[in-house]
N, C-alpha and C. Protein backbone atom coordinates (compact mmCIF):
# COMPACT_ATOMS: atom_id res chain seq x y z
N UNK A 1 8.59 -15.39 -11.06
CA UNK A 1 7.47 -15.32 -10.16
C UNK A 1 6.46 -14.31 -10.69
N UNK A 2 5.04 -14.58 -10.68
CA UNK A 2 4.42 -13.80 -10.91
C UNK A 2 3.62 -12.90 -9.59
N UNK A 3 2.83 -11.87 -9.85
CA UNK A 3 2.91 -10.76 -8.84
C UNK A 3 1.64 -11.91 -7.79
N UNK A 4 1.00 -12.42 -8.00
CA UNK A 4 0.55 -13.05 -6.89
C UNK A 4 1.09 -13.94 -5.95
N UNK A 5 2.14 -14.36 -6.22
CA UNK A 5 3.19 -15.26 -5.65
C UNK A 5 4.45 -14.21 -4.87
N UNK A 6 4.42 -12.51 -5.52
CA UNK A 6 5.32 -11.91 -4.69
C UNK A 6 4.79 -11.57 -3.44
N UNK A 7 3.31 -10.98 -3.90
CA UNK A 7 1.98 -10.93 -2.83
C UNK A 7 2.10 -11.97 -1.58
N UNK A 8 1.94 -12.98 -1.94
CA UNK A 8 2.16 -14.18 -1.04
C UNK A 8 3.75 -14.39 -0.14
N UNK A 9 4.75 -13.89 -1.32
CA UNK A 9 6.11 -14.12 -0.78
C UNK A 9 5.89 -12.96 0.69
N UNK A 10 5.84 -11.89 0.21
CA UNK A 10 5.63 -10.55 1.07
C UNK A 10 4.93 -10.95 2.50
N UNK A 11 3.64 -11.43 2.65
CA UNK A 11 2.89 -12.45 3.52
C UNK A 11 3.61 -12.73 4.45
N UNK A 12 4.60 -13.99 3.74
CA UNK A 12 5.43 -14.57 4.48
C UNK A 12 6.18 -14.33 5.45
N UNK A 13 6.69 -13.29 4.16
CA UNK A 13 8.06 -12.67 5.14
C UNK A 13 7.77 -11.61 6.41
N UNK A 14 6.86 -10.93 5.61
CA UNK A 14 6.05 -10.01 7.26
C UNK A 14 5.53 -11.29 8.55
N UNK A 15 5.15 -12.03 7.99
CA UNK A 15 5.29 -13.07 9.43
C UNK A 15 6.31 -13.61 9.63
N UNK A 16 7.36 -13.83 9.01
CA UNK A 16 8.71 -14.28 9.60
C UNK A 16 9.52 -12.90 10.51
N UNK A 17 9.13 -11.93 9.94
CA UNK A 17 9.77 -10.24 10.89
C UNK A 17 8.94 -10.37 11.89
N UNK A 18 8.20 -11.03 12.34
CA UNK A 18 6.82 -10.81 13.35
C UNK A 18 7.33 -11.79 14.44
N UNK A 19 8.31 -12.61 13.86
CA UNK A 19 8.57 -13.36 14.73
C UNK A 19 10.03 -13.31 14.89
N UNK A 20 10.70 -12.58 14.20
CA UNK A 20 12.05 -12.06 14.14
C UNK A 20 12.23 -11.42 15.76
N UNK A 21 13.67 -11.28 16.20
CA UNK A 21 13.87 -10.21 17.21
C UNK A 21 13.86 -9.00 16.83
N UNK A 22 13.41 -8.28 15.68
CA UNK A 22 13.53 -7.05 15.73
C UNK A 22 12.23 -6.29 15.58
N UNK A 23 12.59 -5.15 16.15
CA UNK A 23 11.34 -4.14 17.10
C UNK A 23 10.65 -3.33 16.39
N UNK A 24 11.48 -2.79 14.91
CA UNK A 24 11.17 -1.50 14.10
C UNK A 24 10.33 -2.28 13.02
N UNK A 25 9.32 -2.53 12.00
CA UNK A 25 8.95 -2.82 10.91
C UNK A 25 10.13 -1.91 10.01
N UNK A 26 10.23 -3.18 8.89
CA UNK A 26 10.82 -3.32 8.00
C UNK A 26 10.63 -2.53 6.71
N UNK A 27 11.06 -1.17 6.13
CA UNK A 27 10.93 -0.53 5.26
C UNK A 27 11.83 -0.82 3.75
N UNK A 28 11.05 -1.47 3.29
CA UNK A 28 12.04 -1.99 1.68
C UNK A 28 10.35 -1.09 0.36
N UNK A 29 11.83 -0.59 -0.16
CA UNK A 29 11.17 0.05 -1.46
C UNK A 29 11.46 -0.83 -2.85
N UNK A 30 9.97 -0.87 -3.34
CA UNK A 30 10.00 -2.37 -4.66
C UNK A 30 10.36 -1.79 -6.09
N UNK A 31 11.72 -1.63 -6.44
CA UNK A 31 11.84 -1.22 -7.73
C UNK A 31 11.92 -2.27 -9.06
N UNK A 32 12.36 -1.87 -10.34
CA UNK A 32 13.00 -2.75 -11.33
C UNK A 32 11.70 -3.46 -11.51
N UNK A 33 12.02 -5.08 -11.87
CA UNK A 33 10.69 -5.83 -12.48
C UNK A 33 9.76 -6.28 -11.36
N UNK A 34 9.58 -6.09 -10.53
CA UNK A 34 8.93 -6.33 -9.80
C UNK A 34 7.98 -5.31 -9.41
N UNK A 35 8.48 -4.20 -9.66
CA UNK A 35 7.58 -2.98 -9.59
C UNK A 35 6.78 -2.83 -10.49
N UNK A 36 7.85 -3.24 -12.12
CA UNK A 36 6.92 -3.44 -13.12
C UNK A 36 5.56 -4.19 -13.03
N UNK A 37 5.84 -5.67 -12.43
CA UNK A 37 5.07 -6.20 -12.68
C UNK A 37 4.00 -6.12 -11.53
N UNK A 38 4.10 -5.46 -10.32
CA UNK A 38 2.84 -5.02 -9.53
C UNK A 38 2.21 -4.14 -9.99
N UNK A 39 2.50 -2.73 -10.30
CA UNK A 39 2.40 -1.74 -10.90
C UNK A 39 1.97 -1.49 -11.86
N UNK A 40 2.96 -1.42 -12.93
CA UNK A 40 2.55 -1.02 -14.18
C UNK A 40 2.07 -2.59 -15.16
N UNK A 41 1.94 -3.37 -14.71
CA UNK A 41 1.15 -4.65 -15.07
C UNK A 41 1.65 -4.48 -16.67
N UNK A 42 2.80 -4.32 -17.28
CA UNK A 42 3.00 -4.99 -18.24
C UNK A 42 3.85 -5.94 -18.80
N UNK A 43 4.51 -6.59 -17.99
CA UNK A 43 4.96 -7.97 -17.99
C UNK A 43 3.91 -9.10 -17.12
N UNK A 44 4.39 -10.52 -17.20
CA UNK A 44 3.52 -11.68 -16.44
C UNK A 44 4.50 -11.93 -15.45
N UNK A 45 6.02 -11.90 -15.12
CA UNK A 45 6.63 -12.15 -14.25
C UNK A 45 7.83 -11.43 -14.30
N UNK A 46 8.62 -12.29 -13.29
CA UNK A 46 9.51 -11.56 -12.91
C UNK A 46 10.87 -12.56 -12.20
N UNK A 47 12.56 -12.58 -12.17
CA UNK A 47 13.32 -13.52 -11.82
C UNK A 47 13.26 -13.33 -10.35
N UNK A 48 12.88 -12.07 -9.87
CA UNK A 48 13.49 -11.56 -8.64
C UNK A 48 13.04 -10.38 -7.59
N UNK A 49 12.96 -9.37 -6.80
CA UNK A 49 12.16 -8.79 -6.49
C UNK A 49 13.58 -7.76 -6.20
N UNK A 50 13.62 -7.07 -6.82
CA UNK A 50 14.62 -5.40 -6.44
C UNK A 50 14.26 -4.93 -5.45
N UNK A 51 15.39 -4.84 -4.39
CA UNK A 51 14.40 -3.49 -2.87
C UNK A 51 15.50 -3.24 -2.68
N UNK A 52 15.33 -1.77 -2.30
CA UNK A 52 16.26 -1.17 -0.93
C UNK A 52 15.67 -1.34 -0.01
N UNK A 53 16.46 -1.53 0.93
CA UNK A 53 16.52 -1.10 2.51
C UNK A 53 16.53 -0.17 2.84
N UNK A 54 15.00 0.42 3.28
CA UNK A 54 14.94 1.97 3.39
C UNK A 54 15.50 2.51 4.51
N UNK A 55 15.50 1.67 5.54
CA UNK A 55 16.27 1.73 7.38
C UNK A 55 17.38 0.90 7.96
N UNK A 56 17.77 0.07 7.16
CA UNK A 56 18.69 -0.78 7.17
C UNK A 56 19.68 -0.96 6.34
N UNK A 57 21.02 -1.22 6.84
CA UNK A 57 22.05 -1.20 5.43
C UNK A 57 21.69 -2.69 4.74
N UNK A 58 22.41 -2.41 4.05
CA UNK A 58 22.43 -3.59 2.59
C UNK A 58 22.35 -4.98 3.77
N UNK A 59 22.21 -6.05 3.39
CA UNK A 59 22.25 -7.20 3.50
C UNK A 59 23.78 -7.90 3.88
N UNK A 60 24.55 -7.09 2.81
CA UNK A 60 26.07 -7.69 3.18
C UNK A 60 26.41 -6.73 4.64
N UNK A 61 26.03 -5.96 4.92
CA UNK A 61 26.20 -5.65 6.33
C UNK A 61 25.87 -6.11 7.35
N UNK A 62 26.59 -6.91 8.12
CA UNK A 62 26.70 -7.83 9.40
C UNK A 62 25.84 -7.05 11.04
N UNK A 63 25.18 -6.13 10.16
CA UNK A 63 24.08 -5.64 11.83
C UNK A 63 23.65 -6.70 12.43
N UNK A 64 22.99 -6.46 13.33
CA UNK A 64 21.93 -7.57 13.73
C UNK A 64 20.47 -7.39 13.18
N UNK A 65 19.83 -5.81 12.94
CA UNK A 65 18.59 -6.11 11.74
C UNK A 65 18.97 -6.91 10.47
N UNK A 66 20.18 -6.45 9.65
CA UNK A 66 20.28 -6.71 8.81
C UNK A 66 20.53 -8.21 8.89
N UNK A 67 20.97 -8.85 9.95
CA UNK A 67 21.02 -10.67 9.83
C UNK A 67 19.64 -10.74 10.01
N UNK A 68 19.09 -10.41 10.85
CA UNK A 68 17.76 -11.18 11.06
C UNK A 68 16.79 -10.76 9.57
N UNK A 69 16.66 -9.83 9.11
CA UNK A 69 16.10 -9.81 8.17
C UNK A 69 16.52 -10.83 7.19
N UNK A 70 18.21 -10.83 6.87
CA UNK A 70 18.25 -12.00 5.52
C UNK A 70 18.07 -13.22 6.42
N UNK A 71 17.69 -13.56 7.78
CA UNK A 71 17.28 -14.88 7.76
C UNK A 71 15.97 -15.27 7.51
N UNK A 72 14.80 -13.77 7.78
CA UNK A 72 14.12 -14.26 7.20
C UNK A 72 13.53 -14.34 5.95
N UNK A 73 14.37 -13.59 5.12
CA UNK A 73 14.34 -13.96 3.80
C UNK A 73 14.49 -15.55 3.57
N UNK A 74 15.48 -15.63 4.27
CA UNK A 74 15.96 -16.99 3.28
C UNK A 74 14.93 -18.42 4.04
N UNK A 75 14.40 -17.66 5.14
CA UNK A 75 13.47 -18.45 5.67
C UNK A 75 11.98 -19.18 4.92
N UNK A 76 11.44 -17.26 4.13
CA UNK A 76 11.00 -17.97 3.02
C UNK A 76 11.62 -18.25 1.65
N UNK A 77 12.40 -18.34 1.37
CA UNK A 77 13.26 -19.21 0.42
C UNK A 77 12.93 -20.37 0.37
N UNK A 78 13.21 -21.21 1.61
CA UNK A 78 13.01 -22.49 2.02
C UNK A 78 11.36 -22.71 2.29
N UNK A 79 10.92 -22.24 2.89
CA UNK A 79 9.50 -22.78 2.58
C UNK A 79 8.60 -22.34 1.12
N UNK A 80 9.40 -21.70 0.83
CA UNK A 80 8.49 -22.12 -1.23
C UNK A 80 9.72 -22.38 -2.14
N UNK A 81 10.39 -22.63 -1.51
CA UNK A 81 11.64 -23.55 -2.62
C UNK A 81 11.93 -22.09 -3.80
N UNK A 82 12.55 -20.95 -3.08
CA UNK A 82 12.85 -20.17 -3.91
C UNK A 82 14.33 -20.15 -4.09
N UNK A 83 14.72 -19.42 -4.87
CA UNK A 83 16.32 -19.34 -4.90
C UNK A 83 16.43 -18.41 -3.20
N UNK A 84 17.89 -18.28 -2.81
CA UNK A 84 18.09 -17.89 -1.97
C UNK A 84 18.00 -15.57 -1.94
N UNK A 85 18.06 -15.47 -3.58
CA UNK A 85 18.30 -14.12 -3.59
C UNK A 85 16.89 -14.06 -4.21
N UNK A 86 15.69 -14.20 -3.63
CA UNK A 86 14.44 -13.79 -4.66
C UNK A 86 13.91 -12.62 -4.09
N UNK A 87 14.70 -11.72 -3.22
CA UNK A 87 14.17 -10.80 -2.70
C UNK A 87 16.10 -10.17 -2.36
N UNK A 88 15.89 -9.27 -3.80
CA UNK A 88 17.48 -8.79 -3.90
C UNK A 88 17.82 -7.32 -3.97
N UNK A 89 18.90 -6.82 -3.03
CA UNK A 89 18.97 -5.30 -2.32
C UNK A 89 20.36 -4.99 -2.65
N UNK A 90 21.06 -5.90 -4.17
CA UNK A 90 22.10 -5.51 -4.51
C UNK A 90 22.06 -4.10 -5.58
N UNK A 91 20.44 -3.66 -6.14
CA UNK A 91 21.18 -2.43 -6.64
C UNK A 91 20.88 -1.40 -5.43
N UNK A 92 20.81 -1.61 -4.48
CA UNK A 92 20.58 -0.80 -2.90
C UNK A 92 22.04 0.02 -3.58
N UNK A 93 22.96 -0.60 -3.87
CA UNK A 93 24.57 0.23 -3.58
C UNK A 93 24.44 1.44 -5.23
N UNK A 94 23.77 0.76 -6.16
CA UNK A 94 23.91 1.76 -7.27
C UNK A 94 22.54 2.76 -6.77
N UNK A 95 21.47 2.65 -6.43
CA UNK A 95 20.12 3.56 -5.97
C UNK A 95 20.83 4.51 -5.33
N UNK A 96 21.05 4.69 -3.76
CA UNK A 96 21.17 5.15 -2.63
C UNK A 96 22.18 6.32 -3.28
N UNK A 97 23.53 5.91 -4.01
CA UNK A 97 24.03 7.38 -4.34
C UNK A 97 23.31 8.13 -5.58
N UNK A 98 23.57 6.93 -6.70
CA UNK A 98 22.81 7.83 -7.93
C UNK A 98 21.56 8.34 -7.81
N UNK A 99 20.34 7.70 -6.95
CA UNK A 99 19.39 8.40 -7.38
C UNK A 99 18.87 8.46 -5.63
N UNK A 100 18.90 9.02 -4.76
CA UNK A 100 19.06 8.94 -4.07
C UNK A 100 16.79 9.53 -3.40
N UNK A 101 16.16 10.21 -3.71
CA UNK A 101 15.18 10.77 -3.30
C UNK A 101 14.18 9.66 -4.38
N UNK A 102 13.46 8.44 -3.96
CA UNK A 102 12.50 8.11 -4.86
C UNK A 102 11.52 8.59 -5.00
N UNK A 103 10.99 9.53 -3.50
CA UNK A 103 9.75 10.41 -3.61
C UNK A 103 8.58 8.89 -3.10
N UNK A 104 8.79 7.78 -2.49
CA UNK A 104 8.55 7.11 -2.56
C UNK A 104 7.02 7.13 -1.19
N UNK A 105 6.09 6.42 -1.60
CA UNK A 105 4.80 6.31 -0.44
C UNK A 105 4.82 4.78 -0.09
N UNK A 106 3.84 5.34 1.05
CA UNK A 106 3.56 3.26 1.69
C UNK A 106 2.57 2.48 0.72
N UNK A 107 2.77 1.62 0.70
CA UNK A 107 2.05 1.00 -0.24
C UNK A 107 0.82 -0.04 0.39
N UNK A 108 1.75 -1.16 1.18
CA UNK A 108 1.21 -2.51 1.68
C UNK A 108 2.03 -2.54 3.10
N UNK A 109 1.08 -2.75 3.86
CA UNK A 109 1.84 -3.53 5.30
C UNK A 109 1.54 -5.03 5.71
N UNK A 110 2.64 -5.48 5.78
CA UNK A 110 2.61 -7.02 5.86
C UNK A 110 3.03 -7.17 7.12
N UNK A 111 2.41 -7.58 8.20
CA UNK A 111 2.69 -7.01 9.92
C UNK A 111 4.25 -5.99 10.01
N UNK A 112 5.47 -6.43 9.92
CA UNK A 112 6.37 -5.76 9.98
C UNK A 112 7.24 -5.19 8.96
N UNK A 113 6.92 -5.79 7.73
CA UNK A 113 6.95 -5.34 6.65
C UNK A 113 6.24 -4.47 5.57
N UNK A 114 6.59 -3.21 5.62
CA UNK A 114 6.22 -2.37 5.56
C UNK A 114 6.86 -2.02 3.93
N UNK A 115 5.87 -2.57 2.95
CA UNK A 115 6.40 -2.14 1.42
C UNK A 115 5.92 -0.38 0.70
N UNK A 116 7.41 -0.37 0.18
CA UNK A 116 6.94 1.23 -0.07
C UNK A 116 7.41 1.01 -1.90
N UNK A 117 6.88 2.37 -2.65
CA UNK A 117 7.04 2.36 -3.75
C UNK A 117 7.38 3.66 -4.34
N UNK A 118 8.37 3.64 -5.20
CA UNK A 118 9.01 5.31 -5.59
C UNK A 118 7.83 5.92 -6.64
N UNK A 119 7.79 6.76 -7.49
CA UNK A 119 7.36 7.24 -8.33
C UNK A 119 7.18 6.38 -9.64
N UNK A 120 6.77 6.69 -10.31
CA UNK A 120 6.59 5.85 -11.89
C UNK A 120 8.02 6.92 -12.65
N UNK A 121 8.18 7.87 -12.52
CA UNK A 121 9.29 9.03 -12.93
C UNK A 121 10.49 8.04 -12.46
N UNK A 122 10.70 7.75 -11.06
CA UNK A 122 11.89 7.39 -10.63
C UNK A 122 12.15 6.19 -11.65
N UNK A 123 11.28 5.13 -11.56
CA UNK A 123 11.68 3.87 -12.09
C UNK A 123 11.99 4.00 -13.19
N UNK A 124 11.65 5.21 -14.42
CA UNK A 124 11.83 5.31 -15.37
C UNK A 124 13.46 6.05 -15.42
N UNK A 125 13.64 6.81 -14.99
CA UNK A 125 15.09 7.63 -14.60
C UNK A 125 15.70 6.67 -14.87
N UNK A 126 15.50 5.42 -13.63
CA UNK A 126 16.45 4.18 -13.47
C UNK A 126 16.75 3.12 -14.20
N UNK A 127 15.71 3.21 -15.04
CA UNK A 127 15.64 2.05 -15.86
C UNK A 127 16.48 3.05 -17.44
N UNK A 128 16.47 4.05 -17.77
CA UNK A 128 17.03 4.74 -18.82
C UNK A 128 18.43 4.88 -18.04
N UNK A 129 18.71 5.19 -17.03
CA UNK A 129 20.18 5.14 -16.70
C UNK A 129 20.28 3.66 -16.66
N UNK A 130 20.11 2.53 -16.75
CA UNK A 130 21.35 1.54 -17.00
C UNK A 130 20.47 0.85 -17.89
N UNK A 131 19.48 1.09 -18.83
CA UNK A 131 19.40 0.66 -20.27
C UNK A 131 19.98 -0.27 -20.74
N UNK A 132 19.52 -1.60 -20.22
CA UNK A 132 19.32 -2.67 -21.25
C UNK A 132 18.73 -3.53 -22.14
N UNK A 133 18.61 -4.23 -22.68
CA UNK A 133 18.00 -4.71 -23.72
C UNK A 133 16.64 -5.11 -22.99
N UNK A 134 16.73 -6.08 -22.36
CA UNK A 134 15.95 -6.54 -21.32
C UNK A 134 14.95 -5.89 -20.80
N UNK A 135 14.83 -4.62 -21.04
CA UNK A 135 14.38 -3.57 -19.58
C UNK A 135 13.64 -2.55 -20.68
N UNK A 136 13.85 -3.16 -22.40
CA UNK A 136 12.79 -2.10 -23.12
C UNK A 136 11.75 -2.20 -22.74
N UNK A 137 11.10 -3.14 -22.85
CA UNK A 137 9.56 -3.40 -22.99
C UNK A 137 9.24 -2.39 -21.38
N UNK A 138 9.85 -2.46 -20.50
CA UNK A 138 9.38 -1.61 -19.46
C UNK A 138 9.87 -0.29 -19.83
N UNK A 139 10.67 0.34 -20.48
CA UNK A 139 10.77 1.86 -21.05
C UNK A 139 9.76 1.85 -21.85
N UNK A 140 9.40 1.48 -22.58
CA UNK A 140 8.32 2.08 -23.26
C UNK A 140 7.02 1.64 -22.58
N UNK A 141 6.75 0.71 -22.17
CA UNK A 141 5.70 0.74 -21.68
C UNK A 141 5.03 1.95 -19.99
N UNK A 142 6.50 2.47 -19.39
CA UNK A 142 6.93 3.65 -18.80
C UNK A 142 6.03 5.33 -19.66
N UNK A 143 7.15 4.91 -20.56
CA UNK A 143 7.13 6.22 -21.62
C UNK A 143 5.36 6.70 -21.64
N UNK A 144 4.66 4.97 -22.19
CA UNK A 144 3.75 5.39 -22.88
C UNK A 144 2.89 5.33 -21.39
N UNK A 145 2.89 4.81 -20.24
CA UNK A 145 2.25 5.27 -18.93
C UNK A 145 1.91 6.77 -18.40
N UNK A 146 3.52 7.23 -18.69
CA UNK A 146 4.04 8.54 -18.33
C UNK A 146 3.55 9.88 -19.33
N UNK A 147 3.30 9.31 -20.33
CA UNK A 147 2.90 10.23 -21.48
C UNK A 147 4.43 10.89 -22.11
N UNK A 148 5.43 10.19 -21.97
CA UNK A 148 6.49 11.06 -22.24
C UNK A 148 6.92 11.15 -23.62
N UNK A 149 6.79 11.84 -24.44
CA UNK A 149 7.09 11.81 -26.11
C UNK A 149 8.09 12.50 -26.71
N UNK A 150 9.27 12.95 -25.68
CA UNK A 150 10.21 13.75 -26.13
C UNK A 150 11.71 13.49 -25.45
N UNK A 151 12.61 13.47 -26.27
CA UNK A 151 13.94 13.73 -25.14
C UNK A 151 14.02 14.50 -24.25
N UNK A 152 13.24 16.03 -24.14
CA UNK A 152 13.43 16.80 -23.15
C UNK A 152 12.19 16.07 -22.09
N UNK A 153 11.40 15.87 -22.21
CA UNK A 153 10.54 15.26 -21.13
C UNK A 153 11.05 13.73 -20.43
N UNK A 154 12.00 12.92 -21.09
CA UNK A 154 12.65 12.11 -20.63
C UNK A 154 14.33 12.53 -19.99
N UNK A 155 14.70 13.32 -20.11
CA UNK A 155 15.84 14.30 -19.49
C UNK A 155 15.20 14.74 -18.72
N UNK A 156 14.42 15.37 -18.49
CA UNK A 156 13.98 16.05 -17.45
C UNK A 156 13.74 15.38 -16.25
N UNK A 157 12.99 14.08 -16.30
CA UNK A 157 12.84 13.18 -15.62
C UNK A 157 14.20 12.20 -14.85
N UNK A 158 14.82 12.20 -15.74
CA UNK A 158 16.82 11.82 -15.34
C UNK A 158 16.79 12.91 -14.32
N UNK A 159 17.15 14.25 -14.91
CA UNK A 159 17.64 15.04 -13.97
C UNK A 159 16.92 15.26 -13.06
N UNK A 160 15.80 15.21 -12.28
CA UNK A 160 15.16 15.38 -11.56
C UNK A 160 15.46 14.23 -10.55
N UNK A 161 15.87 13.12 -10.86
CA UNK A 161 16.12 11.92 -9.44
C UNK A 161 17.50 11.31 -9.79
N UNK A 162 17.97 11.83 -10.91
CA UNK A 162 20.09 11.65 -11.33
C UNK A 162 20.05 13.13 -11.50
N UNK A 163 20.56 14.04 -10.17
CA UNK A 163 20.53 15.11 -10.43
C UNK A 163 22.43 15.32 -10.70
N UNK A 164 23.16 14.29 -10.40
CA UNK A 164 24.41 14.75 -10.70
C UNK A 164 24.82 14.33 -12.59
N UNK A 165 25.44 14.82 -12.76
CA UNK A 165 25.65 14.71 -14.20
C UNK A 165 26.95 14.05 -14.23
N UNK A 166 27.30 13.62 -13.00
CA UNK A 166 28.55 12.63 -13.59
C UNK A 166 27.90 10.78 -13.66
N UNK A 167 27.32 10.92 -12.92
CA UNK A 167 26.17 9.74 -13.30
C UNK A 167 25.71 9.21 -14.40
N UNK A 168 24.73 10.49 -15.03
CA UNK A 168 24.49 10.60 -16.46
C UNK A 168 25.60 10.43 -17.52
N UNK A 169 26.62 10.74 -17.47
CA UNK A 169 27.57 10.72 -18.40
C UNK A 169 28.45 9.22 -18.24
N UNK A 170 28.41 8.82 -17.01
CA UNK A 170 28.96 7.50 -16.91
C UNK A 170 28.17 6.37 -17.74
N UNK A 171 26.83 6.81 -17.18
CA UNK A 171 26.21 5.49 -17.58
C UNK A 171 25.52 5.87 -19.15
N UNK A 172 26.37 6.78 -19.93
CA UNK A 172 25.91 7.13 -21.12
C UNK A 172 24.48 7.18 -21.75
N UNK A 173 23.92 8.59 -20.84
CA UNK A 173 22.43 8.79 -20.71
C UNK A 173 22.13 9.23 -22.15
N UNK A 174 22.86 9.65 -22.72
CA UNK A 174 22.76 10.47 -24.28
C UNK A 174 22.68 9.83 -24.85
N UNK A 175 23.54 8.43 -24.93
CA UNK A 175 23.38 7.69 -25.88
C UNK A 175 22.27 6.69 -25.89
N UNK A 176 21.72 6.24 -24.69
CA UNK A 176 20.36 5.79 -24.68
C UNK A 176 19.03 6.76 -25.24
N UNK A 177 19.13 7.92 -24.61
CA UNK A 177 18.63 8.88 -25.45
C UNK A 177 18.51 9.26 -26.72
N UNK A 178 19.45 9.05 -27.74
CA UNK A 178 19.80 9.18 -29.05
C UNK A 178 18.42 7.64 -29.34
N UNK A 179 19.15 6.61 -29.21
CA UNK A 179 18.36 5.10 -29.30
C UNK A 179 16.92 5.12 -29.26
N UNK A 180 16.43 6.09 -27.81
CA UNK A 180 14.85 6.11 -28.28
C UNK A 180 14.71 7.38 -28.56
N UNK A 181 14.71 8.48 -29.07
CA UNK A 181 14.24 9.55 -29.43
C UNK A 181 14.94 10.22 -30.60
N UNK A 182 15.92 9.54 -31.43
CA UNK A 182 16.71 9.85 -32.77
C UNK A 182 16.37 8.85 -33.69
């Protein structure tokens, strides 16, 4: 999907919460490629849209926000023939402990949907802690956003939103480190 079609997805879904039973607007923060591609505009698309649930647990939690919200997800699913997960809150479970403060502002309000966005720092943290192939072109295109030209200015940035170091060492921050800055 490209970012005018998430634009539109977003639309949707704030009128499907509008007509939802629930009372609170909907706080989801847009990370991963989707952030990329609103944001830092250097990709053309995207498979999927990354969010946490900034007030609500995950999706696999059987609340009653949390049903009514994935129904109306999947509500627009069905009216633009999307896959059923095009609006996905499965790294909600790796975010929330590892990096837990996005520092994040409001962005867009879509009547009850209320999109927020972390830092350009955070996404970069996140995207160097689980470093994959996939996810260069947004590290460097990060890096070179961020002005960052050093291992210590990219550490610094880890530790500042992966402030635990068993994190870092799990998800072998050094050795991604070594990869772009050795």
């Amino acid at each position: 999907m490209e970012s005018q079609d998430i634009e539109r997805y977003f639309i949707a879904l704030g009128e499907e919460l509008e007509r939802s039973p629930l009372q609170e607007p909907v706080r989801v923060l847009v990370v991963g490629g989707g952030y990329m591609l609103l944001i830092v505009k250097n990709r053309k698309s995207t498979e999927d849209v990354d969010v946490v649930l900034m007030d609500l647990p995950d999706t696999t939690n059987p609340t009653p926000e949390a049903k009514a919200f994935k129904a109306a997800v999947r509500a627009v699913a069905g009216r633009f023939k999307l896959k059923r997960r095009w609006l996905n809150d499965d790294v909600a479970y790796f975010i929330r402990d590892m990096a837990p403060d996005p520092q994040a502002t409001l962005w867009r309000k879509y009547g009850k949907l209320h999109i927020y966005l972390p830092a350009k720092e955070y996404i970069l943290a996140l995207k160097l802690m689980v470093f994959r192939q996939k996810d260069m072109s947004d590290v460097e295109a990060l890096l070179q956003e961020l002005d960052v030209t050093t291992r210590e200015q990219a550490q610094a940035i880890v530790d500042r939103f992966v402030p635990d170091p068993r994190w870092q060492e799990e998800y072998l921050l050094e050795e991604t480190l070594d990869t772009l800055f050795d």
